[in-house]
N, C-alpha and C. Protein backbone atom coordinates (compact mmCIF):
# COMPACT_ATOMS: atom_id res chain seq x y z
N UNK A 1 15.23 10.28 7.86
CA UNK A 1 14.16 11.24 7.64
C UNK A 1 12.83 10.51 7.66
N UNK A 2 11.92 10.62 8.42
CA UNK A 2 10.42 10.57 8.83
C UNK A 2 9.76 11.08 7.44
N UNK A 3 8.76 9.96 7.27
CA UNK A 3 7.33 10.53 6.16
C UNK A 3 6.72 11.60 6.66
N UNK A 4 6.43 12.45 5.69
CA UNK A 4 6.16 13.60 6.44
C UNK A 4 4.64 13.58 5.98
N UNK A 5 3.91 15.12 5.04
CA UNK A 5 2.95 15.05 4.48
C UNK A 5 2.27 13.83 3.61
N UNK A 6 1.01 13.58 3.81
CA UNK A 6 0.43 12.54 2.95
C UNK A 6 0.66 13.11 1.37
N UNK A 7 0.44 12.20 0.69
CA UNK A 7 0.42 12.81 -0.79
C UNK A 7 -1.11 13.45 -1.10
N UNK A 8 -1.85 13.59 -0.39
CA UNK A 8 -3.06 13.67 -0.40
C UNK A 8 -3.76 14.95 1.13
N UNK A 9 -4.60 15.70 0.85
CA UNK A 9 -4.86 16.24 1.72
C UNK A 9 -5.43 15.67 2.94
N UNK A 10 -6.31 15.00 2.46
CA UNK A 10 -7.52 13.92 3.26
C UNK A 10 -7.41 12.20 2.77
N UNK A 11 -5.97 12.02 2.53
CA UNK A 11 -5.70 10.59 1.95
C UNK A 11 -6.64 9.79 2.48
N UNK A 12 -7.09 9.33 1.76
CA UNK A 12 -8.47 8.06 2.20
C UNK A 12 -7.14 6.37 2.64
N UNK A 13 -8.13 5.93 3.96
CA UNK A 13 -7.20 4.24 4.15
C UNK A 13 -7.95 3.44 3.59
N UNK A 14 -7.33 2.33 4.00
CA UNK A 14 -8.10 0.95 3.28
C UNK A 14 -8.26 -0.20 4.18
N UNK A 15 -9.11 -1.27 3.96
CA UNK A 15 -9.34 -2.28 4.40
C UNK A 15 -9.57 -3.52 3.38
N UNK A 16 -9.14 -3.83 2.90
CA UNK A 16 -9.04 -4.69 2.05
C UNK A 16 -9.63 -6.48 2.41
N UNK A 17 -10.26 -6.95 2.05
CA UNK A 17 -10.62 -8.19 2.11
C UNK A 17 -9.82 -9.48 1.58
N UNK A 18 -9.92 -10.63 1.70
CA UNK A 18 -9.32 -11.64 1.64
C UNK A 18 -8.87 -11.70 0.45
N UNK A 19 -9.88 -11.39 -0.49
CA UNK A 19 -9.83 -11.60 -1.97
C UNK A 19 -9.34 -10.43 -2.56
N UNK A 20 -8.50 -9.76 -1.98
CA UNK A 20 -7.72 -8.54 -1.91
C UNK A 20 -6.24 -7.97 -1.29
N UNK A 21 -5.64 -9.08 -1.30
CA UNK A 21 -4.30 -8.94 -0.96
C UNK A 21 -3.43 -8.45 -1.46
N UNK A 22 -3.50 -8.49 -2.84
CA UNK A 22 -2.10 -8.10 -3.98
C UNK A 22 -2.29 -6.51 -4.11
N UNK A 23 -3.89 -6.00 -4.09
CA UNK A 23 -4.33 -4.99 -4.42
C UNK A 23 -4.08 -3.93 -2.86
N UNK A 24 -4.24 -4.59 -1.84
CA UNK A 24 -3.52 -4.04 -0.35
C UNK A 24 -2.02 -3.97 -0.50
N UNK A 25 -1.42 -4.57 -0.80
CA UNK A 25 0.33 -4.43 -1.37
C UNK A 25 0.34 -3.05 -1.99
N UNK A 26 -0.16 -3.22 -3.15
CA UNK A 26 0.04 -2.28 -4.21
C UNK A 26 -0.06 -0.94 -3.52
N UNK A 27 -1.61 -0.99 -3.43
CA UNK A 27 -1.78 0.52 -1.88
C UNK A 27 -0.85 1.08 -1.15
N UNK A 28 -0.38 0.09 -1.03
CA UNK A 28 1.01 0.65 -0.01
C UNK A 28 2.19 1.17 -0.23
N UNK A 29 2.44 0.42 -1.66
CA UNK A 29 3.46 1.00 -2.56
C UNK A 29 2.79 2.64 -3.14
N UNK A 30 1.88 2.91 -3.09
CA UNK A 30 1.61 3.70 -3.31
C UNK A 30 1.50 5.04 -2.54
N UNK A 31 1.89 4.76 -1.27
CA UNK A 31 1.74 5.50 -0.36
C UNK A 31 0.27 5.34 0.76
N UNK A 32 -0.51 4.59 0.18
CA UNK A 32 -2.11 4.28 1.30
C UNK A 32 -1.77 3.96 2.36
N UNK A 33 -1.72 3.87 3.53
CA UNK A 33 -2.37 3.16 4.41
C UNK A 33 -3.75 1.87 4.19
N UNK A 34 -3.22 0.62 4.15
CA UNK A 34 -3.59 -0.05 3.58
C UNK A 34 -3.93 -1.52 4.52
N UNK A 35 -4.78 -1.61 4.83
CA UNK A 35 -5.02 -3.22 5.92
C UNK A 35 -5.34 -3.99 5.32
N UNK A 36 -4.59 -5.45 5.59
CA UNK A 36 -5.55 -6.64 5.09
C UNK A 36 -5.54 -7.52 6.23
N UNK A 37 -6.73 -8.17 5.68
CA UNK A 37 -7.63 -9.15 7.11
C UNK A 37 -7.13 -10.54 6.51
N UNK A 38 -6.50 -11.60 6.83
CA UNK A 38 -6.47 -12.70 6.13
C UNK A 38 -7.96 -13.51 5.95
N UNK A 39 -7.93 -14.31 5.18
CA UNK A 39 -9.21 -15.34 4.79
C UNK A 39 -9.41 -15.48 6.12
N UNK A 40 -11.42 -15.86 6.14
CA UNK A 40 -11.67 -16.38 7.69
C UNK A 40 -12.04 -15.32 8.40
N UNK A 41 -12.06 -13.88 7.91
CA UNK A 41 -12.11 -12.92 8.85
C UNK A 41 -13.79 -12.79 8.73
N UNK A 42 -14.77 -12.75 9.57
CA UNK A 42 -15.83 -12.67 9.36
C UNK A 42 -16.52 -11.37 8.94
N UNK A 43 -17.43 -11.00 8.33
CA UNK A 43 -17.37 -10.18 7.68
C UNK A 43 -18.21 -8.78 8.71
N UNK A 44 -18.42 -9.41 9.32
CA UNK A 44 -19.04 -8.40 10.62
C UNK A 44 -17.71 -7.61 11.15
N UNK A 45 -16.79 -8.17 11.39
CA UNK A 45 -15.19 -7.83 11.85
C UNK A 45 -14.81 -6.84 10.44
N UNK A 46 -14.92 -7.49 9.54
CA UNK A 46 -14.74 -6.05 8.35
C UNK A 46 -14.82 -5.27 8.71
N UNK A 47 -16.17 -5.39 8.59
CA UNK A 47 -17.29 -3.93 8.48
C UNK A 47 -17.13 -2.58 9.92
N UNK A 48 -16.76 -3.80 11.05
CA UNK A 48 -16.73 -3.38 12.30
C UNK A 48 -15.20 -2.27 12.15
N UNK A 49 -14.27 -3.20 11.99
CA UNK A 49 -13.26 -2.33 11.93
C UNK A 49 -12.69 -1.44 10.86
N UNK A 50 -13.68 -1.85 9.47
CA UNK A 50 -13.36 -0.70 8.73
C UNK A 50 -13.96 0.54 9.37
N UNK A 51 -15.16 1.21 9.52
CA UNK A 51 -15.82 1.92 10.40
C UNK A 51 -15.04 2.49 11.46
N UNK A 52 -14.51 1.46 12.55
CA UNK A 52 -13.88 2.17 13.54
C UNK A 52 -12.86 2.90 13.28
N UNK A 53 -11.51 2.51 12.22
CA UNK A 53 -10.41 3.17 11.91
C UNK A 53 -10.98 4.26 10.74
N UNK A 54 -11.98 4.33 10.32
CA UNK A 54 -12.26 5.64 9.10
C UNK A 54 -11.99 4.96 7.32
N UNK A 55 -11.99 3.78 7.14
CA UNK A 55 -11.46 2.99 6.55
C UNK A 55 -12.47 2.69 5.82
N UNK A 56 -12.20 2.93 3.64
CA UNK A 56 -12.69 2.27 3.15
C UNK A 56 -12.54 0.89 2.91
N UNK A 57 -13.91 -0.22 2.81
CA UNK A 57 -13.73 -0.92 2.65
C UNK A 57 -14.07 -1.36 1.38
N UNK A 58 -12.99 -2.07 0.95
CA UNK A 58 -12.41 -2.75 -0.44
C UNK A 58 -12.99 -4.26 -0.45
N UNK A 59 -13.73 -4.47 -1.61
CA UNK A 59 -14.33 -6.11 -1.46
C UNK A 59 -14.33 -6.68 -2.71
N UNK A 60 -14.51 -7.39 -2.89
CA UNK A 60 -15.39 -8.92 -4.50
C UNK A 60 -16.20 -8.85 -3.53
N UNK A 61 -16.57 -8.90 -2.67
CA UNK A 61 -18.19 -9.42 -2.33
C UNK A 61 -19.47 -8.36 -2.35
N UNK A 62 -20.30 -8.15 -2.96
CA UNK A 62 -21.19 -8.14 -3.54
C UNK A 62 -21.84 -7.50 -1.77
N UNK A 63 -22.40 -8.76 -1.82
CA UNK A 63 -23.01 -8.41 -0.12
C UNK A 63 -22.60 -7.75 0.95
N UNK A 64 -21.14 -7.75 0.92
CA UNK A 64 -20.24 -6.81 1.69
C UNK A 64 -20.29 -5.53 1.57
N UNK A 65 -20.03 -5.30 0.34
CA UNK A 65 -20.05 -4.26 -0.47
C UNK A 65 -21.30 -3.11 -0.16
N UNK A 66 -22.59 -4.18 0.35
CA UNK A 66 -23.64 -3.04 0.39
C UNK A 66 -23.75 -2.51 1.92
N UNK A 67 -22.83 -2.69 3.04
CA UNK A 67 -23.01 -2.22 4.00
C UNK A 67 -23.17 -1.14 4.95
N UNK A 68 -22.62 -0.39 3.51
CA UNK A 68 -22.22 1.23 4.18
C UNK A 68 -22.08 2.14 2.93
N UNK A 69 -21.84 3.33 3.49
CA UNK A 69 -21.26 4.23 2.65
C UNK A 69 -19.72 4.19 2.29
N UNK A 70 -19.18 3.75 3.09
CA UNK A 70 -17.54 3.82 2.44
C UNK A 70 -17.14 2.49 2.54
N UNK A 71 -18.07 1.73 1.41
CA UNK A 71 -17.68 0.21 1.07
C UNK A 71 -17.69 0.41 -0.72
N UNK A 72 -16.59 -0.58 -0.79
CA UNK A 72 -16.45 -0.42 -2.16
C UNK A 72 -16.36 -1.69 -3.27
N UNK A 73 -17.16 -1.99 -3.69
CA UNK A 73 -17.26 -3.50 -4.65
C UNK A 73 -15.93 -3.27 -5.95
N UNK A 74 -14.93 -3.91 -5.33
CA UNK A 74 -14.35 -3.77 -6.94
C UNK A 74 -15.09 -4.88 -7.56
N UNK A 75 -14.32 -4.47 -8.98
CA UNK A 75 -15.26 -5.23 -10.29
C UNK A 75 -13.72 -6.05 -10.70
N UNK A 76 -13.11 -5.05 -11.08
CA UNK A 76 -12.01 -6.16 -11.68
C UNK A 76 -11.47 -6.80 -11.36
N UNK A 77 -10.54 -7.92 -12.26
CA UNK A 77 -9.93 -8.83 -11.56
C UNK A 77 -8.76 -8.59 -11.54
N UNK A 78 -7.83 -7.81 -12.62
CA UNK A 78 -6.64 -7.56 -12.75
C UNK A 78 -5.95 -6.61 -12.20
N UNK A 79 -4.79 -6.79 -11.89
CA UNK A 79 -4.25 -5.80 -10.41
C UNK A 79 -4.50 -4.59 -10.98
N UNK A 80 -3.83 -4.15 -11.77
CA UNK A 80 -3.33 -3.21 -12.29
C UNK A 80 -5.07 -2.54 -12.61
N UNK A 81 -6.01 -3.16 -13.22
CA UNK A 81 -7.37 -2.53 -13.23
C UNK A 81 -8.07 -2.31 -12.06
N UNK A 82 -7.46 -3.02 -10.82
CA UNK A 82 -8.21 -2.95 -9.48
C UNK A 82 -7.55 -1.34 -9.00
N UNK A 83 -6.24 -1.01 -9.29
CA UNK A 83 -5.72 -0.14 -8.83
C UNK A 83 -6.09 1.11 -9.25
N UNK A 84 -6.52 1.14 -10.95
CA UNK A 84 -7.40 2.06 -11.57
C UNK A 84 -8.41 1.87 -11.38
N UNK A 85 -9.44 1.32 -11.13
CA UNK A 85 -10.72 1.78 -10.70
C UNK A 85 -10.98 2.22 -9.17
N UNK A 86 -9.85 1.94 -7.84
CA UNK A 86 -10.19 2.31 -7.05
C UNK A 86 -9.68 3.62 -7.03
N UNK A 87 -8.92 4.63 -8.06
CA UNK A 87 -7.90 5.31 -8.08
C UNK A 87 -8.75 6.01 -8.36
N UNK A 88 -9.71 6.15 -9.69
CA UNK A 88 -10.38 6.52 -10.31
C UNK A 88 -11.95 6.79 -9.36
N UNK A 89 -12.38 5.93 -9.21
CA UNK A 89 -13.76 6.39 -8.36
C UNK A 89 -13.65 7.11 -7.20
N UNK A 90 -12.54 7.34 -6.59
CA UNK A 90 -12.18 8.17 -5.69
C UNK A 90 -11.77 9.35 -6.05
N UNK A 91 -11.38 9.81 -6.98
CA UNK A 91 -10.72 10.64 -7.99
C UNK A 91 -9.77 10.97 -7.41
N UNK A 92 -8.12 10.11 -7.39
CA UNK A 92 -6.96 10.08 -6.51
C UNK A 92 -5.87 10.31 -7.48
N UNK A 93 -5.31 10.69 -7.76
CA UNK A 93 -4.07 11.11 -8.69
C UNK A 93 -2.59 10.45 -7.65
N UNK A 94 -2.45 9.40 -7.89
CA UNK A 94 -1.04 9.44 -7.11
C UNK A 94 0.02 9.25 -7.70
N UNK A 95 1.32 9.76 -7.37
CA UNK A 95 2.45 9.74 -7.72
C UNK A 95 2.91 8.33 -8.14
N UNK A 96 3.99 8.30 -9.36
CA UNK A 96 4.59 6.91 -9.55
C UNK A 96 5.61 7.03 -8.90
N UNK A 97 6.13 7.39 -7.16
CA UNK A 97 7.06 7.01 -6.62
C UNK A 97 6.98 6.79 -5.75
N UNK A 98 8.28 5.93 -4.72
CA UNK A 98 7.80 5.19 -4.18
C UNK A 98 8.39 5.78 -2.41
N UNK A 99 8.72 7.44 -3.00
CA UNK A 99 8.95 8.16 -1.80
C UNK A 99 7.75 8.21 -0.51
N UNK A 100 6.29 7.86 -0.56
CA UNK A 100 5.72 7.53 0.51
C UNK A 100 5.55 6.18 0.73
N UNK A 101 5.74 5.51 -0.12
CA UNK A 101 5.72 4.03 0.34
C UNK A 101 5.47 3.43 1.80
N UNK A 102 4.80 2.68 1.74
CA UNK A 102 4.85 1.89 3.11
C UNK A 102 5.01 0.82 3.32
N UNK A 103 5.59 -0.10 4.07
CA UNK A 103 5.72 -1.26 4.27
C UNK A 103 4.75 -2.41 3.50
N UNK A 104 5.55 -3.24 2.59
CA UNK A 104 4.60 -3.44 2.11
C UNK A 104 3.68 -5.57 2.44
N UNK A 105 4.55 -5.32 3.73
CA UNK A 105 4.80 -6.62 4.43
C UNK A 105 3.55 -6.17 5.18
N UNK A 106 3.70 -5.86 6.32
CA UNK A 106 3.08 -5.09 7.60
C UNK A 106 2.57 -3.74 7.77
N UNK A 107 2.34 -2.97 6.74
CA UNK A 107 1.47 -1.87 6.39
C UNK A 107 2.60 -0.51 7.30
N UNK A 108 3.24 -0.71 7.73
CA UNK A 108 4.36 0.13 8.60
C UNK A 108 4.81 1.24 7.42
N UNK A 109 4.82 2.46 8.60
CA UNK A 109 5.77 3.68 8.13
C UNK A 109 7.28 3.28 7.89
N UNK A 110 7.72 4.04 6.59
CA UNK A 110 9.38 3.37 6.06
C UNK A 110 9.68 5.12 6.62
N UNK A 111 11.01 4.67 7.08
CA UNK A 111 11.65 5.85 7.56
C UNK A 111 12.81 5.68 7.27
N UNK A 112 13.64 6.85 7.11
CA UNK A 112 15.27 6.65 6.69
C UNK A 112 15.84 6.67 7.57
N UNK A 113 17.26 5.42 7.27
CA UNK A 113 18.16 5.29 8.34
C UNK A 113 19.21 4.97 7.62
N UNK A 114 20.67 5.22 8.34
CA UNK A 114 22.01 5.05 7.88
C UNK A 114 22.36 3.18 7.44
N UNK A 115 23.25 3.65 6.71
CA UNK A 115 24.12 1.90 6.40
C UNK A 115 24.26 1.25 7.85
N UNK A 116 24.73 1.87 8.56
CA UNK A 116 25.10 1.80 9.48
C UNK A 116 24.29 1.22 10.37
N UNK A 117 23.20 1.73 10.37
CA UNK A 117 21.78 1.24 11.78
C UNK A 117 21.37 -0.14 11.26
N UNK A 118 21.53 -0.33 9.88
CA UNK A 118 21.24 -1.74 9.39
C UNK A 118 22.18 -2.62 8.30
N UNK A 119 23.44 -2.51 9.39
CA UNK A 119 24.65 -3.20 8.47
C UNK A 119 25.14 -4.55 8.56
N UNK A 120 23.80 -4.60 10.17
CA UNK A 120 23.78 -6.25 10.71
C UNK A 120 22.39 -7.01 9.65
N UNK A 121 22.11 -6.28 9.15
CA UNK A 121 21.50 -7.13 8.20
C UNK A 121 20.60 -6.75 7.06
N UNK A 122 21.88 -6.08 6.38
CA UNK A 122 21.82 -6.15 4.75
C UNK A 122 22.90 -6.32 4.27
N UNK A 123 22.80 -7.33 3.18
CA UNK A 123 24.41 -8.09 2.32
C UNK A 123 25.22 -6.92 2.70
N UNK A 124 26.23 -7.26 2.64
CA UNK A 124 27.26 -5.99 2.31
C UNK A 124 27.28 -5.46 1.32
N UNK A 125 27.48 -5.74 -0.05
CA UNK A 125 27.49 -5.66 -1.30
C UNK A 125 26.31 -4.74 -1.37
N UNK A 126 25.12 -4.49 -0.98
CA UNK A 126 24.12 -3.99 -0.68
C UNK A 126 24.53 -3.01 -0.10
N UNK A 127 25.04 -2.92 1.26
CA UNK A 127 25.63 -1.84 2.30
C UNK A 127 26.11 -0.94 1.35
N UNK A 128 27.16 -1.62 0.56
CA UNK A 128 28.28 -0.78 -0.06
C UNK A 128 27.65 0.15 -1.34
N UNK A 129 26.72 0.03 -1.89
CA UNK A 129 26.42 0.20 -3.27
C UNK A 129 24.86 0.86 -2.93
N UNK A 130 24.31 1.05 -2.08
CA UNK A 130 22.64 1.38 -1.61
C UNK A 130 23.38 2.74 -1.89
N UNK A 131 22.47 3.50 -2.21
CA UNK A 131 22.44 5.05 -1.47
C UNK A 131 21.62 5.68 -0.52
N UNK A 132 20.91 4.68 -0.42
CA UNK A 132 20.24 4.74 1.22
C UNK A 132 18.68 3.50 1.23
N UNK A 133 18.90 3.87 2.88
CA UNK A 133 17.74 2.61 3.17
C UNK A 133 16.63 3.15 3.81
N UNK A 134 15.59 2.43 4.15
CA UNK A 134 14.44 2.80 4.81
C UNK A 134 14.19 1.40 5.93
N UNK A 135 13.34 1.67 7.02
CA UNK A 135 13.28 0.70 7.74
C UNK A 135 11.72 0.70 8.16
N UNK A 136 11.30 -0.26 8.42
CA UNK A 136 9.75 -0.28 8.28
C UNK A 136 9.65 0.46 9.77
N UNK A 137 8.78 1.04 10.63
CA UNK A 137 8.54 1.27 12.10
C UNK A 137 8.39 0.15 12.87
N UNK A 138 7.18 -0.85 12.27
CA UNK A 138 6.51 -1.92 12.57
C UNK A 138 7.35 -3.08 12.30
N UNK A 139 7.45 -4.10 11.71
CA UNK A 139 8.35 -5.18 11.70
C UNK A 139 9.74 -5.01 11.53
N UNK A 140 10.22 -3.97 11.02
CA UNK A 140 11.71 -3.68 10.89
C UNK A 140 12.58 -3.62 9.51
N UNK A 141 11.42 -4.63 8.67
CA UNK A 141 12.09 -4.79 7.52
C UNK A 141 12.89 -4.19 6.94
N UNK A 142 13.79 -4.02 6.11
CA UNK A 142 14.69 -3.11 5.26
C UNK A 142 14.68 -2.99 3.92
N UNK A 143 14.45 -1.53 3.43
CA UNK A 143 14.31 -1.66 1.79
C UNK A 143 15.76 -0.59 1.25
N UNK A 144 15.94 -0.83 0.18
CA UNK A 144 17.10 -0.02 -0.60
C UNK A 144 16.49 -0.34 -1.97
N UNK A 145 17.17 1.23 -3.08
CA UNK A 145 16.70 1.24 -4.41
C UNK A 145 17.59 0.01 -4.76
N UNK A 146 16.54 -1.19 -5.63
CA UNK A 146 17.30 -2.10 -6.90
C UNK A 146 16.44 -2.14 -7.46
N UNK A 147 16.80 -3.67 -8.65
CA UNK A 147 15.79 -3.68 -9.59
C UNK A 147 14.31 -3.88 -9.44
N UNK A 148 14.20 -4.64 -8.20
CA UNK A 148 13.11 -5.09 -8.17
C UNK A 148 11.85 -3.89 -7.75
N UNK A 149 12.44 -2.65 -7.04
CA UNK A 149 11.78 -1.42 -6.91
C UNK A 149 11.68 -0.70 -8.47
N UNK A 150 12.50 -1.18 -9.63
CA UNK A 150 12.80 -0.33 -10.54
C UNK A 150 11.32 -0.84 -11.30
N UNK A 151 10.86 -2.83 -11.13
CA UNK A 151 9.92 -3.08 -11.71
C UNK A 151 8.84 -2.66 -11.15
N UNK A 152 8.52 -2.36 -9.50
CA UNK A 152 7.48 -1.67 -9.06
C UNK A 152 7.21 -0.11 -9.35
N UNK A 153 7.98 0.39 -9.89
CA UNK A 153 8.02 1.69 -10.40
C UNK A 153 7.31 1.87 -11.67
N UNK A 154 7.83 0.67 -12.56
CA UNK A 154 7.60 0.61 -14.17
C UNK A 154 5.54 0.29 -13.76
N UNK A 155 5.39 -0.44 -13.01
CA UNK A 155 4.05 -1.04 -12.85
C UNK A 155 3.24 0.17 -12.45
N UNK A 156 3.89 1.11 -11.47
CA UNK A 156 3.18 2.49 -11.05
C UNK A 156 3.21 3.43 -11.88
N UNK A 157 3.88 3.13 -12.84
CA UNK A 157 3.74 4.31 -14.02
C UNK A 157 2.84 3.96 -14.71
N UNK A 158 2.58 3.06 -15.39
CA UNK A 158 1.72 2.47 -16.02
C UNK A 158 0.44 2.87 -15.49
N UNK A 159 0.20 2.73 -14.39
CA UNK A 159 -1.40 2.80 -13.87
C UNK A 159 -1.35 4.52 -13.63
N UNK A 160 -0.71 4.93 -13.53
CA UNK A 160 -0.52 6.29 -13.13
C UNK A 160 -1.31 6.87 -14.50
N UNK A 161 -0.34 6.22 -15.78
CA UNK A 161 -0.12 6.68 -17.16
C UNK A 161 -2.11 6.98 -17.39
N UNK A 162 -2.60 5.72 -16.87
CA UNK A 162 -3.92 5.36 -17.55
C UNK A 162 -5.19 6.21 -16.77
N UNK A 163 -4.73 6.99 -15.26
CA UNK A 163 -5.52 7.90 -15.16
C UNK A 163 -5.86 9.26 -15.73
N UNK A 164 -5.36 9.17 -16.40
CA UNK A 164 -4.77 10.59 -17.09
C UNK A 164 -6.13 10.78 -18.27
């Protein structure tokens, strides 16, 4: 099964800066559409391609920050406060699940697919015990519910908890 509706009418994307990687992850777990530029990316190339794709841009830099209208200076340093204040100044309510999720490697649509389409490579033990998988569009990756989605869940509740 294909992602269907955004969680959002007019879901806003992202562009995220160097000094903004963990906080581009998170986005994604969240359902965003979410880009990051590695270090080195000049900041003209930001600006350029936040603009072209419709894309806010997400910064620490100060100077960056003043380039436009849909540039955005975070302030904090801590994930979890970066995620509430960009959540918050946008006034975005998103779900703590991780049913729109997106790739959180390669920014890729997760789509559902059988044990079967990916039995060449996930443990078996995995195969046997998943109740289902998702596969990125873009790199391929493979996700199934365990714990480690159970701690990205606990982390999205939390920030969820604090817009409220």
């Amino acid at each position: 099964m294909e992602n269907s509706a955004p969680p959002f009418a007019h879901q806003p994307r992202f562009l995220c800066d160097a000094m903004l990687g963990s906080l581009a992850r998170w986005l994604r777990f969240f359902g965003f559409d979410s880009v990051y530029l590695e270090p080195g990316t000049e900041d003209r190339v930001l600006e350029e391609q936040a603009r072209a794709e419709g894309r806010w841009l997400l910064t620490k830099d100060r100077e960056l920050a003043s380039v436009g209208p849909r540039t955005m200076l975070v302030r904090a340093d801590d994930l979890e406060e970066q995620l509430i204040e960009v959540f918050g100044r946008l006034d975005l309510r998103p779900d703590s699940t991780l049913e729109m999720a997106r790739c959180s490697e390669c920014n890729g649509e997760l789509v559902e697919v059988t044990g079967k389409e990916v039995s060449d490579v996930v443990p078996p033990h995995v195969l046997a015990t998943a109740p289902h998988f998702r596969r990125c569009t873009g790199c391929r990756r493979v996700y199934w519910p365990g714990s480690h989605g159970d701690r990205i869940l606990e982390r999205m509740t939390a920030v969820v908890s604090k817009l409220i």
